[in-house]
N, C-alpha and C. Protein backbone atom coordinates (compact mmCIF):
# COMPACT_ATOMS: atom_id res chain seq x y z
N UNK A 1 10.65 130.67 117.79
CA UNK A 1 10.37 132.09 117.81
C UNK A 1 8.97 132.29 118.39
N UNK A 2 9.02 132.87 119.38
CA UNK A 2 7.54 133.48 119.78
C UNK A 2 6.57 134.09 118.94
N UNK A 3 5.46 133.74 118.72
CA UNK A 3 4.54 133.80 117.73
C UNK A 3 4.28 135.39 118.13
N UNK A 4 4.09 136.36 116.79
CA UNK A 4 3.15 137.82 117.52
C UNK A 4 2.19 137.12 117.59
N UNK A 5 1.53 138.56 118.69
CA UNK A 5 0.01 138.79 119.06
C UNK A 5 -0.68 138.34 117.96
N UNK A 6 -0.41 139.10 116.94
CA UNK A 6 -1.35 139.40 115.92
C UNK A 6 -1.29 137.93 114.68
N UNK A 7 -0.50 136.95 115.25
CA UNK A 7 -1.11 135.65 114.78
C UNK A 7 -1.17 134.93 115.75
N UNK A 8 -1.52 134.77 116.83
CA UNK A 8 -1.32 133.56 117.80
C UNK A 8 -2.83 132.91 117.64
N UNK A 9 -3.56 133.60 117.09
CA UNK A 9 -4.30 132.21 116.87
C UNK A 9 -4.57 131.88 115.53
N UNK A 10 -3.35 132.21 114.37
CA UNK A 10 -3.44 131.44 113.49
C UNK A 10 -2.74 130.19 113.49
N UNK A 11 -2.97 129.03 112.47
CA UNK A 11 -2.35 128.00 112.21
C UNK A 11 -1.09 127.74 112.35
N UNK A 12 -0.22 126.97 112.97
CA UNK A 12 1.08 126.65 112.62
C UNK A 12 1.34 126.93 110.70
N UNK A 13 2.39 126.79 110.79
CA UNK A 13 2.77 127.03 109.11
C UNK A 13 2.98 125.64 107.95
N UNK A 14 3.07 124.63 109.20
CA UNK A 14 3.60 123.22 109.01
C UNK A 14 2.45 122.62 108.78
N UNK A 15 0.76 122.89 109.14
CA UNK A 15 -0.07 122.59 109.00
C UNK A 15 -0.61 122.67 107.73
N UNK A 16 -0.37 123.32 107.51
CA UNK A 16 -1.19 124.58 105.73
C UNK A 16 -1.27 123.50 104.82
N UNK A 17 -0.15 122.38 104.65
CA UNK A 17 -0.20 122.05 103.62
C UNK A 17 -0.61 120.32 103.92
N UNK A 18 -1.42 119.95 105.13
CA UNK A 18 -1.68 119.05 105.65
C UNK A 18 -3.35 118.49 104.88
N UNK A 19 -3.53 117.48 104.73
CA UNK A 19 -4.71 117.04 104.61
C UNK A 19 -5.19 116.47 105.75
N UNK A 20 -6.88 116.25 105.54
CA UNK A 20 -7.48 115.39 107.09
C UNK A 20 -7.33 113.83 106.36
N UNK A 21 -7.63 112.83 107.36
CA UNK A 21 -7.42 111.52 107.49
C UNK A 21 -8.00 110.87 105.67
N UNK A 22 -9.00 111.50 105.42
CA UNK A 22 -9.66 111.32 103.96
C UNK A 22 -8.70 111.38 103.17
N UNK A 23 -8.21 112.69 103.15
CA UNK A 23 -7.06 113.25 102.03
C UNK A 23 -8.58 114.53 101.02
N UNK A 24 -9.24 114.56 101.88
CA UNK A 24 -9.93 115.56 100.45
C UNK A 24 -10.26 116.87 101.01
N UNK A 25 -9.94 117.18 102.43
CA UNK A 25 -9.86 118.75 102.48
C UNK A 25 -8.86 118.94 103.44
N UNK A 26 -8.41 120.24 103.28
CA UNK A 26 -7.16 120.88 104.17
C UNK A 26 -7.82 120.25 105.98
N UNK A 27 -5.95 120.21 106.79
CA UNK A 27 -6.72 119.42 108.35
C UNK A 27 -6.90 120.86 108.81
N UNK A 28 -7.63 120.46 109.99
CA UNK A 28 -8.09 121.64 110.87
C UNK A 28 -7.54 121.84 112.17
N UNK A 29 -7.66 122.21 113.18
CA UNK A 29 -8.16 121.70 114.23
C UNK A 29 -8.75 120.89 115.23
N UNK A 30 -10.06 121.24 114.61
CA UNK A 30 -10.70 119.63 114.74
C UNK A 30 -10.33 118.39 114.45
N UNK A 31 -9.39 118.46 113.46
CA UNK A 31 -8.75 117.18 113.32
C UNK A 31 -7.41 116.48 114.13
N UNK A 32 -7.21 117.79 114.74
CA UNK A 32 -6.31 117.48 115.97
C UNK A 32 -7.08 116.77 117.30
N UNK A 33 -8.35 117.19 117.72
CA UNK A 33 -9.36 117.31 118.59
C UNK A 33 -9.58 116.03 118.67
N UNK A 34 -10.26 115.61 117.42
CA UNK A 34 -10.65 114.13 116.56
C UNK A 34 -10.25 113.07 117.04
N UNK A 35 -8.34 113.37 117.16
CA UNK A 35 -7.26 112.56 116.96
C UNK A 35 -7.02 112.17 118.43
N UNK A 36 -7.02 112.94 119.40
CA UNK A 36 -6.88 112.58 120.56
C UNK A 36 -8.25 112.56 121.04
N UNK A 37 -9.28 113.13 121.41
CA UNK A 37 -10.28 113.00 121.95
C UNK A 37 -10.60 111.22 122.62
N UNK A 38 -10.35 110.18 121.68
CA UNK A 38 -10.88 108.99 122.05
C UNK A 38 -9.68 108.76 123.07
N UNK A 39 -8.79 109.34 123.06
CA UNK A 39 -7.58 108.43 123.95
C UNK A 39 -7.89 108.80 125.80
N UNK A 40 -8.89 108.36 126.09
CA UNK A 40 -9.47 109.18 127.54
C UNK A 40 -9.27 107.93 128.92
N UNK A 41 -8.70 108.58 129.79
CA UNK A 41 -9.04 107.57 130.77
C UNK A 41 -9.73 107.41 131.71
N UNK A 42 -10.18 106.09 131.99
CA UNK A 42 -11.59 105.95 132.64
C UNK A 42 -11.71 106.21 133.97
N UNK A 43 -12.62 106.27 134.53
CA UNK A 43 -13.18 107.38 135.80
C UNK A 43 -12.23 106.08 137.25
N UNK A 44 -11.77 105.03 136.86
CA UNK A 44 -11.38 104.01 137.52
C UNK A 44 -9.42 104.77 137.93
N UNK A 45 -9.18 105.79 136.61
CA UNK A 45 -7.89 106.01 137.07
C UNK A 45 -8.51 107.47 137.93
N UNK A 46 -7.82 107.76 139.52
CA UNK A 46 -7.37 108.67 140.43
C UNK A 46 -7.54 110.37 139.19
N UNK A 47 -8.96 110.97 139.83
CA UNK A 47 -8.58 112.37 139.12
C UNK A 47 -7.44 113.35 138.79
N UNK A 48 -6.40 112.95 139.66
CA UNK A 48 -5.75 114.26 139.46
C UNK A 48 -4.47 113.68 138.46
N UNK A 49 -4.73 112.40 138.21
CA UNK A 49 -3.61 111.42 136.80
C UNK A 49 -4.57 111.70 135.56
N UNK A 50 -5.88 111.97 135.79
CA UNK A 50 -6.85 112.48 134.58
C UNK A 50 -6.77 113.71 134.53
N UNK A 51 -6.40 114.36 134.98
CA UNK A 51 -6.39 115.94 134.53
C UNK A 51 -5.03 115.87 134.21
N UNK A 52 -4.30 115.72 134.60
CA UNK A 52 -2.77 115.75 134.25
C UNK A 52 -2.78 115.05 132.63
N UNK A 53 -3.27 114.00 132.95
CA UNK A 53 -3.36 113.41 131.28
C UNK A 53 -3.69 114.20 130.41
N UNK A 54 -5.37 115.14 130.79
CA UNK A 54 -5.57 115.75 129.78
C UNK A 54 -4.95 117.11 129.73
N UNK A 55 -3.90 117.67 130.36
CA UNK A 55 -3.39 118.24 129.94
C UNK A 55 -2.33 118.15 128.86
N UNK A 56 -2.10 117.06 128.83
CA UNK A 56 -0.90 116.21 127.42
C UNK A 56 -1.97 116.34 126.22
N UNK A 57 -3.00 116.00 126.42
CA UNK A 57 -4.21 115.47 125.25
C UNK A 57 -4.12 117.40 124.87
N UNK A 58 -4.65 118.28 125.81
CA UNK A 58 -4.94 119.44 125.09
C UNK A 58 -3.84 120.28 124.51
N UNK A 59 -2.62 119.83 125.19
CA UNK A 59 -1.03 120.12 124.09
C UNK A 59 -1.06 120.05 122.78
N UNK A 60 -1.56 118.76 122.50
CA UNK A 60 -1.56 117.93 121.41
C UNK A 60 -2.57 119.05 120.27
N UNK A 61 -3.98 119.11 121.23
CA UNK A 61 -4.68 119.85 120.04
C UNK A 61 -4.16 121.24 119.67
N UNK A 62 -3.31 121.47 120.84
CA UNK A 62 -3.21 123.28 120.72
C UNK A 62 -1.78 122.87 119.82
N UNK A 63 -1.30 122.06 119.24
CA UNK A 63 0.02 121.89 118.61
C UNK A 63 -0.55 122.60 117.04
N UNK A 64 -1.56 122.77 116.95
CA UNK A 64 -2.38 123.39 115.97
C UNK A 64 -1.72 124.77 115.64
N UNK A 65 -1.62 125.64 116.98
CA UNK A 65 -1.10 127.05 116.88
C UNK A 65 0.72 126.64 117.08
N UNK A 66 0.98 125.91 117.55
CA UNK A 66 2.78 125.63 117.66
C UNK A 66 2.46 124.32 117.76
N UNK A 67 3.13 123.85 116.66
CA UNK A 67 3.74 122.33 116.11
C UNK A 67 4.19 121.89 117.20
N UNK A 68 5.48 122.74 117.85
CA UNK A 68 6.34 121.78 118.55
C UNK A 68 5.45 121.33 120.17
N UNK A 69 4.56 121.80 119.98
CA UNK A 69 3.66 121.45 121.69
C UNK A 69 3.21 119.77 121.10
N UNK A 70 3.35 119.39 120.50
CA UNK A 70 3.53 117.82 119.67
C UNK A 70 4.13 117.07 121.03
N UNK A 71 5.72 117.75 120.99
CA UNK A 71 6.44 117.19 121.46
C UNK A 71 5.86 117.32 123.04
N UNK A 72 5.65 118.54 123.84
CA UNK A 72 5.48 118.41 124.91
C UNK A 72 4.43 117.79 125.04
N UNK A 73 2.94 117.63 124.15
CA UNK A 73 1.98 116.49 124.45
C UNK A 73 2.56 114.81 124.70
N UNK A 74 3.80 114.46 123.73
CA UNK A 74 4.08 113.37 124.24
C UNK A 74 5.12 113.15 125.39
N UNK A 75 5.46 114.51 125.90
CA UNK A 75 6.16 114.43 127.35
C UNK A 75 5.18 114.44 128.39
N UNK A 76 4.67 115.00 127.94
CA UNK A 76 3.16 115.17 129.33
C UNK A 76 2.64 113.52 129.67
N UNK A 77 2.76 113.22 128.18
CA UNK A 77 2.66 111.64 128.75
C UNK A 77 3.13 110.72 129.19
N UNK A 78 4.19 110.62 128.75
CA UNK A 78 5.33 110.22 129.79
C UNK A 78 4.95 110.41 131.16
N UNK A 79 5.17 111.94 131.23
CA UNK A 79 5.53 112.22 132.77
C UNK A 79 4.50 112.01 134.14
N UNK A 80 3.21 111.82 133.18
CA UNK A 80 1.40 111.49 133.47
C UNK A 80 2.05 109.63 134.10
N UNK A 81 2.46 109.23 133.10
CA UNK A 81 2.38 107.59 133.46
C UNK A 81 3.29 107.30 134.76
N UNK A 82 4.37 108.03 134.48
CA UNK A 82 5.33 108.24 135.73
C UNK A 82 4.74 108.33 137.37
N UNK A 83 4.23 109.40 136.83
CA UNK A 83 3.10 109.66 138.57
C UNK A 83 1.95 108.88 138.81
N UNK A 84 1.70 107.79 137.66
CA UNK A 84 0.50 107.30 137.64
C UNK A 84 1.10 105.92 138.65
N UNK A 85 2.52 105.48 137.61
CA UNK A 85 3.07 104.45 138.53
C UNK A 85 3.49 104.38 139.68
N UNK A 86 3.88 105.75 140.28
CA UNK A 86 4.78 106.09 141.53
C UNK A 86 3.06 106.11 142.87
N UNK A 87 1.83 106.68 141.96
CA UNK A 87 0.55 106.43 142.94
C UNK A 87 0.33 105.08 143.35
N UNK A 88 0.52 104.41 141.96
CA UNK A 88 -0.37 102.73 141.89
C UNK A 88 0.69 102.12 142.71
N UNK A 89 2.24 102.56 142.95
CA UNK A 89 3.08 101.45 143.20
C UNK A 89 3.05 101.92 144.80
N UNK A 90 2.72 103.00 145.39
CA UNK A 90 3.24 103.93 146.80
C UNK A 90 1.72 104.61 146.51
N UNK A 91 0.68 104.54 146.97
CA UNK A 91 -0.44 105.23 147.32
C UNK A 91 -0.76 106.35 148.61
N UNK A 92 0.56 105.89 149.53
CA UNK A 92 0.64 106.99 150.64
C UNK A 92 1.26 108.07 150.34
N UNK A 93 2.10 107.83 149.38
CA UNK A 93 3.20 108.48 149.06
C UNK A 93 2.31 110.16 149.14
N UNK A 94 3.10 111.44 149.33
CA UNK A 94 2.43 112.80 149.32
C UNK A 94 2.92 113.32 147.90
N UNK A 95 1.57 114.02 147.49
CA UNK A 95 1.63 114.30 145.99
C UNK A 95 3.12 115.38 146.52
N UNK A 96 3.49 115.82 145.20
CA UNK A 96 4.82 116.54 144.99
C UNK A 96 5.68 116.83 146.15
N UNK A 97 6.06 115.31 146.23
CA UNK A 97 7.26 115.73 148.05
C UNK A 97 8.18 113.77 147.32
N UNK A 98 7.74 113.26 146.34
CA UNK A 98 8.90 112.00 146.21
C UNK A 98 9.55 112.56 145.15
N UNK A 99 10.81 111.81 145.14
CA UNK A 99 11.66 111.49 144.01
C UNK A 99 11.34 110.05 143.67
N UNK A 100 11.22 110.12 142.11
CA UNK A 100 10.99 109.44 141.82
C UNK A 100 12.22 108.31 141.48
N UNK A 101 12.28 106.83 141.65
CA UNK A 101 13.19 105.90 141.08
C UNK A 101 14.03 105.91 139.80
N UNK A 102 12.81 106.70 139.00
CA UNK A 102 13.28 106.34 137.79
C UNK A 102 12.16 105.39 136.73
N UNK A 103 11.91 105.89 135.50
CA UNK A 103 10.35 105.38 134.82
C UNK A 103 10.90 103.89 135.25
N UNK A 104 12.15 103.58 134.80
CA UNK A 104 12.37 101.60 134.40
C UNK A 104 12.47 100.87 135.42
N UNK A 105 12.63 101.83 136.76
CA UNK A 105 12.69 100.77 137.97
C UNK A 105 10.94 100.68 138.21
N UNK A 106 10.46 102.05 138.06
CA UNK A 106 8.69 101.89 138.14
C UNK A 106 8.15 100.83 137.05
N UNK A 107 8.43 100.87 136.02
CA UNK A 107 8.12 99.83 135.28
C UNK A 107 7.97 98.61 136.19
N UNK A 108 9.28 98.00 136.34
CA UNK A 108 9.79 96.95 136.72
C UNK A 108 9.19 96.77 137.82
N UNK A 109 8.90 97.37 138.63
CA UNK A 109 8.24 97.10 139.83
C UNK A 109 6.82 96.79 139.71
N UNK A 110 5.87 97.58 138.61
CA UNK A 110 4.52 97.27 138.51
C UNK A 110 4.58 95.72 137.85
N UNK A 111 5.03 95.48 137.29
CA UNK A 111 5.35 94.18 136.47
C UNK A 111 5.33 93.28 137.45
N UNK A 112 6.70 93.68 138.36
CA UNK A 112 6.72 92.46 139.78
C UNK A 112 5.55 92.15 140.38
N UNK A 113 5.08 93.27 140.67
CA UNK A 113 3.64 92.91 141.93
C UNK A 113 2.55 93.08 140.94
N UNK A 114 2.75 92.53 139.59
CA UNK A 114 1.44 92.26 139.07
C UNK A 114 0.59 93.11 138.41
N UNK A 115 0.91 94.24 138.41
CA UNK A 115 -0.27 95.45 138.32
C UNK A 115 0.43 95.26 136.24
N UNK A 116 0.97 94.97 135.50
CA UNK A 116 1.15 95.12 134.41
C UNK A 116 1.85 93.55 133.85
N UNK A 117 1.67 93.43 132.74
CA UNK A 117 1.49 92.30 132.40
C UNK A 117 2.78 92.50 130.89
N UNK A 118 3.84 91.51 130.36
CA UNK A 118 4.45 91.72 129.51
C UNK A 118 3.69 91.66 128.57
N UNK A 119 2.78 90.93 128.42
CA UNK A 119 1.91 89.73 127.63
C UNK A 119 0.96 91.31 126.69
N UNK A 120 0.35 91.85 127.70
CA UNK A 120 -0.40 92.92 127.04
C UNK A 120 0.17 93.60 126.40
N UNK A 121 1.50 93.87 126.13
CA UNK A 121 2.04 94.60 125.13
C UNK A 121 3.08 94.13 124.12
N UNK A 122 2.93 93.26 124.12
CA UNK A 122 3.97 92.58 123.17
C UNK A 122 3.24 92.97 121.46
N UNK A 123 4.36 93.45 120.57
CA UNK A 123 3.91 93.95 119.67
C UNK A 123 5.64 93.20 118.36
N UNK A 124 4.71 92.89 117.38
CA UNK A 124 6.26 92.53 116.64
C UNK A 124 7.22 93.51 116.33
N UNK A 125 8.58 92.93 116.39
CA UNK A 125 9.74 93.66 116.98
C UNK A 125 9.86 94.48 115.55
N UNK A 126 10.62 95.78 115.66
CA UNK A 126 10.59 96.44 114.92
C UNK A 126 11.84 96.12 114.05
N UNK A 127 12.34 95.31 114.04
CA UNK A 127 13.73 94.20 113.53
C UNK A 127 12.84 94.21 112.65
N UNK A 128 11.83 93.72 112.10
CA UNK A 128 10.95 92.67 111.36
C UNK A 128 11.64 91.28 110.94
N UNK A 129 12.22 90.73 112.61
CA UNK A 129 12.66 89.23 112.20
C UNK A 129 11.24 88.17 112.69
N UNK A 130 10.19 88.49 113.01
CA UNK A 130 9.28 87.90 113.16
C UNK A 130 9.01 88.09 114.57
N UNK A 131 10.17 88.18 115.29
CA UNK A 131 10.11 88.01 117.00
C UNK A 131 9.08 89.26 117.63
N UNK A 132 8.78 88.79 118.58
CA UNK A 132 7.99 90.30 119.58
C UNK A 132 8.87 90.55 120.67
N UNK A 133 8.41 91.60 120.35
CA UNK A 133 8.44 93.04 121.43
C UNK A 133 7.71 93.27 122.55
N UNK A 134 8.45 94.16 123.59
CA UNK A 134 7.45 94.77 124.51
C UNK A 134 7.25 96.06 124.21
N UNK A 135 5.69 96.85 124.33
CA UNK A 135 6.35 98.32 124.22
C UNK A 135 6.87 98.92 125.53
N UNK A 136 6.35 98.15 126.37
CA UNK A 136 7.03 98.75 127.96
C UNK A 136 8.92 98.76 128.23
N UNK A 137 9.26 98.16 127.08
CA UNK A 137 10.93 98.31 127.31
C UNK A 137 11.39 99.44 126.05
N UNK A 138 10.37 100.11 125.66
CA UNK A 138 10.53 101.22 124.50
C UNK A 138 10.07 102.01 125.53
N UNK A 139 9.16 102.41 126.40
CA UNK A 139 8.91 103.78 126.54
C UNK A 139 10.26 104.65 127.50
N UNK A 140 11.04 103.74 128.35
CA UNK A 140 12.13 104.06 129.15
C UNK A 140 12.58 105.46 128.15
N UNK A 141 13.35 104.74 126.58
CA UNK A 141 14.34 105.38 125.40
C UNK A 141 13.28 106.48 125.28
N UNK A 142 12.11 106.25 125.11
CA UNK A 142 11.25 107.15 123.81
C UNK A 142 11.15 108.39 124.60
N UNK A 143 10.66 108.07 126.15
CA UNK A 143 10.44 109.33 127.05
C UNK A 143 11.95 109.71 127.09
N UNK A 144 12.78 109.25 127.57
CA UNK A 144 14.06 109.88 127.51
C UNK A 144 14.69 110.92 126.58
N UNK A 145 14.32 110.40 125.25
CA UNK A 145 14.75 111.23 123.68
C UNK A 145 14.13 112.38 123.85
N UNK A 146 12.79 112.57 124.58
CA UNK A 146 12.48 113.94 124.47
C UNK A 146 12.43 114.61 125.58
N UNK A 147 12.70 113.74 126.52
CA UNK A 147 13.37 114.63 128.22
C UNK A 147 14.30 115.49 127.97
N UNK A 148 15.23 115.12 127.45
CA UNK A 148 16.87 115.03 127.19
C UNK A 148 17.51 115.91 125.97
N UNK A 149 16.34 117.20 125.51
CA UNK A 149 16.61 117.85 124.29
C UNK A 149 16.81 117.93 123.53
N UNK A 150 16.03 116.41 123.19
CA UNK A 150 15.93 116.10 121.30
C UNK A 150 14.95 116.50 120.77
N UNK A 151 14.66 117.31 119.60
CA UNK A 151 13.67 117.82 119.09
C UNK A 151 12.39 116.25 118.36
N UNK A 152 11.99 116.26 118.96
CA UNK A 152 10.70 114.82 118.31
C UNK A 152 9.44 115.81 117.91
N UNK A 153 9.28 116.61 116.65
CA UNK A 153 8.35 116.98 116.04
C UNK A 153 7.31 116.06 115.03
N UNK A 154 6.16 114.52 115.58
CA UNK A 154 6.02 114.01 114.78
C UNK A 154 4.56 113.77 115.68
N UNK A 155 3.66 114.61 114.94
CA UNK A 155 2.50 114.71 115.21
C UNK A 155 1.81 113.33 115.76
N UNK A 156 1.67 112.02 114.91
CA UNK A 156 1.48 110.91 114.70
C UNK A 156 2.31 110.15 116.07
N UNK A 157 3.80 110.38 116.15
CA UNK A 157 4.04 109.95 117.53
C UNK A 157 3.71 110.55 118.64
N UNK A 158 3.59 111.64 118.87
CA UNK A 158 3.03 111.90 119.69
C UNK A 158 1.76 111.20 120.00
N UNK A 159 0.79 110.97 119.14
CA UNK A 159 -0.14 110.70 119.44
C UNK A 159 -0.31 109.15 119.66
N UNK A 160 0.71 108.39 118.80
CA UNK A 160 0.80 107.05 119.38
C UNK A 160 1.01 106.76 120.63
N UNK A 161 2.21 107.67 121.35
CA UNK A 161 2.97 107.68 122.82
C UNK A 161 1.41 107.98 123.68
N UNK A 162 0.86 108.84 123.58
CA UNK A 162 -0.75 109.28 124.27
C UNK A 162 -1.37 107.65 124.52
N UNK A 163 -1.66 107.23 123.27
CA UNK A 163 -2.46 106.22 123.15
C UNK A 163 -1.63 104.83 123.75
N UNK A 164 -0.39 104.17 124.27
CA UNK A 164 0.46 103.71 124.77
C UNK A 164 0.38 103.98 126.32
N UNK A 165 0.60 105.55 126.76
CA UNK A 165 0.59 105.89 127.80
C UNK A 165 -0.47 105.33 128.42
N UNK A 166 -1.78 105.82 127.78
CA UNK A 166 -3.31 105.47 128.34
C UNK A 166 -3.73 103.91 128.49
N UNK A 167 -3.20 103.11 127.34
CA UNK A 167 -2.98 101.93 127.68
C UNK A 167 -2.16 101.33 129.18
N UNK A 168 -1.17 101.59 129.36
CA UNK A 168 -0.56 101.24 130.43
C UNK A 168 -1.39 101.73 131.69
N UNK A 169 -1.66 103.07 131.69
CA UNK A 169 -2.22 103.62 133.13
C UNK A 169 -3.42 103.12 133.32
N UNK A 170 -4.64 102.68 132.44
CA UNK A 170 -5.48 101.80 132.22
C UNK A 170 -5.52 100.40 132.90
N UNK A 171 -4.31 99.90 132.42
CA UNK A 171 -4.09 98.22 133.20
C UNK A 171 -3.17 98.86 134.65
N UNK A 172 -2.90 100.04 135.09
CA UNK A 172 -2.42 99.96 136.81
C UNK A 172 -3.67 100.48 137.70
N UNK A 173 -5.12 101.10 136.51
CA UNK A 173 -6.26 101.02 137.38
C UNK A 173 -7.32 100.94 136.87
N UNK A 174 -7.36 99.22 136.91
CA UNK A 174 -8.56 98.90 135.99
C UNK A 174 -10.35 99.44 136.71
N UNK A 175 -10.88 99.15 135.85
CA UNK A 175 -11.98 99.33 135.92
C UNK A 175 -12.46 98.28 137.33
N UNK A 176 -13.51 98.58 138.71
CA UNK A 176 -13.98 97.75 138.98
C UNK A 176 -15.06 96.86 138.09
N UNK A 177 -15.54 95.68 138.30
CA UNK A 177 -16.44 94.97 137.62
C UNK A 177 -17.73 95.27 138.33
C-alpha cells in the first residue's frame, strides 16, 4: 500500500518493535546507515558500478520508511555485480546496448580467465555435513528468488547479499599495489 503524504517519513511499522545491535534502545535509522555504510567499494572498482552499488546500499537505509526496499537493496545487488561482471569480462562492451548471458555463465567465465577464485569463497556447506561450499554457486538461486517475485523481506539478508556482492566485485577489480 502506498504510504500517505502525511507519514512518508515515518518509520516502517515492522521497525517499532526492533532493537539496535546492543538490544538496549529502540533501532533507528542510523542503525540502518551503520549497517551498510562499511560495505563500500574501493575507488579501484569503475565509478559508475559505485554509484550503482550505492544505490542498493541507500535502498537498504531508506527500507527504514518501507521494509520491503530490503528486498530491492538486495536486487540492486545482484544486478550491480551483473554489470560489474559483464564490464570486467567485455570492457568495450557499450554501457546499456548488451544482453547479458546470464549471472552463471558470467560467473563461470570470470572464474575461467581468472578474475575470481573458488577458493575465496568457500564457506561450510549449509548441509552442516562438514563439507564446503561456494557462495558463488548460491548467488545464481538467491538473485533469482527475488528477480522472479518472491517476496524476500529479511533485513539481515539483504544485507549479507550487499556484503557478498561487494566481496566478489572487489576481487574482479582489485586494488592496484
Amino acid at each position: 500500500m502506498l504510504k500517505s503524504i502525511s507519514s512518508i517519513y515515518k518509520p516502517d511499522i515492522r521497525f517499532r518493535n526492533l532493537a539496535d545491535a546492543s538490544g538496549t534502545r529502540p533501532m533507528s535509522m542510523a542503525d540502518l546507515h551503520a549497517m551498510v555504510e562499511p560495505i563500500q567499494l574501493s575507488d579501484a572498482v569503475p565509478d559508475e558500478i559505485r554509484r550503482e552499488f550505492d544505490t542498493a546500499r541507500n535502498a537498504f537505509v531508506y527500507s527504514w520508511f518501507v521494509y520491503e526496499f530490503t528486498t530491492l537493496a538486495e536486487l540492486g545487488g545482484y544486478t550491480v555485480l551483473e554489470l560489474a561482471l559483464r564490464r570486467r569480462l567485455d570492457p568495450a562492451v557499450m554501457p546499456n546496448t548488451s544482453r547479458s548471458p546470464g549471472l552463471s555463465r558470467l560467473l563461470q567465465a570470470a572464474l575461467d580467465k581468472g578474475y575470481l577464485q573458488r577458493g575465496d569463497f568457500e564457506v561450510p556447506s549449509p548441509s552442516g555435513s562438514g563439507a564446503m561450499a561456494c557462495q558463488l554457486d548460491f548467488i545464481p538461486m538467491l538473485r533469482n528468488h527475488v528477480a522472479h517475485g518472491n517476496i524476500h523481506l529479511l533485513p539481515q539478508g539483504a544485507l549479507a547479499s550487499l556484503q557478498l556482492c561487494q566481496a566478489v566485485i572487489e576481487k574482479l577489480y582489485p586494488a592496484l599495489p
